[in-house]
C-alpha atoms as a PDB file:
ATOM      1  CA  UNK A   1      47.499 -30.477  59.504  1.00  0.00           C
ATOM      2  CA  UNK A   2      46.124 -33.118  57.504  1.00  0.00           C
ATOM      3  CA  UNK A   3      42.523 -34.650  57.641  1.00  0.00           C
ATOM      4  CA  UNK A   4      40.519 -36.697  55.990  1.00  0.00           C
ATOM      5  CA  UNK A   5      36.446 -36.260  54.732  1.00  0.00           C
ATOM      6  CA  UNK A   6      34.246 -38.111  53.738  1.00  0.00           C
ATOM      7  CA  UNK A   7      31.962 -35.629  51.084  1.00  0.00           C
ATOM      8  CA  UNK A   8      27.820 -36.453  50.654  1.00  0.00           C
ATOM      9  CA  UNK A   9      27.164 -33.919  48.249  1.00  0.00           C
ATOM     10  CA  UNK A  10      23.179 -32.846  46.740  1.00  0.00           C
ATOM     11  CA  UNK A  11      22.526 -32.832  51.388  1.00  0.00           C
ATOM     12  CA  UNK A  12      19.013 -31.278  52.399  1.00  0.00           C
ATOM     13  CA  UNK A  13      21.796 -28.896  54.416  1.00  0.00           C
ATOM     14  CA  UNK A  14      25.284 -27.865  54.488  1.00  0.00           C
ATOM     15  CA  UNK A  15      26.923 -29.107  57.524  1.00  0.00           C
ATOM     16  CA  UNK A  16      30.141 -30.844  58.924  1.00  0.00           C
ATOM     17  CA  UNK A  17      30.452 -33.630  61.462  1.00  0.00           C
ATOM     18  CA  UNK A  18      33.835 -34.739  63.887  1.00  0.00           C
ATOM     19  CA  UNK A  19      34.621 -37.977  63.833  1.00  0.00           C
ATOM     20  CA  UNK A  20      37.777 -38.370  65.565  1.00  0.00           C
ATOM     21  CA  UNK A  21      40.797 -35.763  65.270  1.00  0.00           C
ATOM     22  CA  UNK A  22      41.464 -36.080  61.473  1.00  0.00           C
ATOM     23  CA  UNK A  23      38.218 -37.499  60.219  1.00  0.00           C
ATOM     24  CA  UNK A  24      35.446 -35.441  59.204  1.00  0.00           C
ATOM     25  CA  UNK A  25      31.854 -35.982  57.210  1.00  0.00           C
ATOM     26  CA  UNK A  26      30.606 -33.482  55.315  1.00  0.00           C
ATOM     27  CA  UNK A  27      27.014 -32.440  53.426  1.00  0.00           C
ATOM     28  CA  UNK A  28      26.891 -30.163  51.026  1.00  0.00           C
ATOM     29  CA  UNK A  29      23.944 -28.962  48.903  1.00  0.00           C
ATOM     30  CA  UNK A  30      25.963 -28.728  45.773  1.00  0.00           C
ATOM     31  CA  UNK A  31      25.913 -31.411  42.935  1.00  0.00           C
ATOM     32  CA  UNK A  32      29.367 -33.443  42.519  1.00  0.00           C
ATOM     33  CA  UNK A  33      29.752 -31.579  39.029  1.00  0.00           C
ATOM     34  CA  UNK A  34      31.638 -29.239  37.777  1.00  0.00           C
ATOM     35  CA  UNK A  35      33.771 -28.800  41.181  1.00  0.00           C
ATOM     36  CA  UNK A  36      30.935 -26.966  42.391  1.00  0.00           C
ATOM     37  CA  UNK A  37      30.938 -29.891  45.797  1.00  0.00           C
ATOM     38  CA  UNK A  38      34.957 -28.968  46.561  1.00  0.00           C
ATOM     39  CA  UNK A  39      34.429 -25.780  46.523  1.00  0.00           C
ATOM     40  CA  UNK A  40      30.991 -25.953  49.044  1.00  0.00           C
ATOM     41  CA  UNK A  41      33.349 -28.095  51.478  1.00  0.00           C
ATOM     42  CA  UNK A  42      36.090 -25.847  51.243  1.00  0.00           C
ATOM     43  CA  UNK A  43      34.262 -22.898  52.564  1.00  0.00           C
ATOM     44  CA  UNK A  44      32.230 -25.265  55.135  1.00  0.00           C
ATOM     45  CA  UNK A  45      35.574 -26.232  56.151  1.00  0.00           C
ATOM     46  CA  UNK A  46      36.325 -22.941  56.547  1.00  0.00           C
ATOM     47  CA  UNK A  47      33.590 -21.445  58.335  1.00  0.00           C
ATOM     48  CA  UNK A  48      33.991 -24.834  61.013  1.00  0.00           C
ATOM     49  CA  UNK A  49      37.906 -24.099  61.392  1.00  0.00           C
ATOM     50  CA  UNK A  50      37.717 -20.307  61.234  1.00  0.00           C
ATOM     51  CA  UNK A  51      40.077 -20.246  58.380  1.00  0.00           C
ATOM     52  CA  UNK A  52      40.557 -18.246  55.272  1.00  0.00           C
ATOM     53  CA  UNK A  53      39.532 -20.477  52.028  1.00  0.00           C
ATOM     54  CA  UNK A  54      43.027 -20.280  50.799  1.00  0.00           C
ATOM     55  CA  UNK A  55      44.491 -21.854  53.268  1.00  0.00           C
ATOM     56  CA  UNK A  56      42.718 -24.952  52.858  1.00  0.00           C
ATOM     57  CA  UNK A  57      43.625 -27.293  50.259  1.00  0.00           C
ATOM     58  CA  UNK A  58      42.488 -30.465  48.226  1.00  0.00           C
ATOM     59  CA  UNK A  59      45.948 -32.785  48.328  1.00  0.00           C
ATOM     60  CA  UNK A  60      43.773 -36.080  47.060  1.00  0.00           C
ATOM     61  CA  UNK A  61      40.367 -37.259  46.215  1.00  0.00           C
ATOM     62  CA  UNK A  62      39.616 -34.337  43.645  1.00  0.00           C
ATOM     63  CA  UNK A  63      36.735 -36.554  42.394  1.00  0.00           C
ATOM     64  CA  UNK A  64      35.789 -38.916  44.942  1.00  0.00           C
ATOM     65  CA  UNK A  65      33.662 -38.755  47.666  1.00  0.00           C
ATOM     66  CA  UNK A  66      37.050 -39.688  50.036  1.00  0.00           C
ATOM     67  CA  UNK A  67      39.361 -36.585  50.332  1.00  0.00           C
ATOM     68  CA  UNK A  68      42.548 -35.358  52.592  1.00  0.00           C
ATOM     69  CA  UNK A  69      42.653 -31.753  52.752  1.00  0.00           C
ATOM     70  CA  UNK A  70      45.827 -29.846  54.274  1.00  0.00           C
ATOM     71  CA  UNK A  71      44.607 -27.018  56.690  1.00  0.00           C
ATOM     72  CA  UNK A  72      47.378 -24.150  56.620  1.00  0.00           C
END
């Protein structure tokens, strides 16, 4: 499954918010260096889908706020 999120990383809190079906915004703490922000929404995502992190990936949007990830 493919969906789409919209990242605001350096959030007073981690958290995710349902849009519709396959759109998703999502806080994270983390600065937008270094990777460190992908790496906060993976495991947000996975805590929220009750997922393993490797089965979530980053297909585009490595470095931009708009991302599609493919949930395994």
């Amino acid at each position: 499954m493919r969906i789409f999120v919209r990242v605001k990383p350096g959030a007073k809190v981690d958290k995710v918010e349902k849009v519709d079906e396959t759109h998703y915004n999502v806080w994270v703490k983390s600065p937008a260096k270094e990777g460190k922000a992908n790496e906060s929404v993976i495991e947000l995502l996975a805590d929220f889908f009750n997922l393993p992190k490797s089965r979530i990936k980053i297909i585009s949007g490595h470095s931009s706020r708009n991302k599609v990830f493919e949930l395994e």
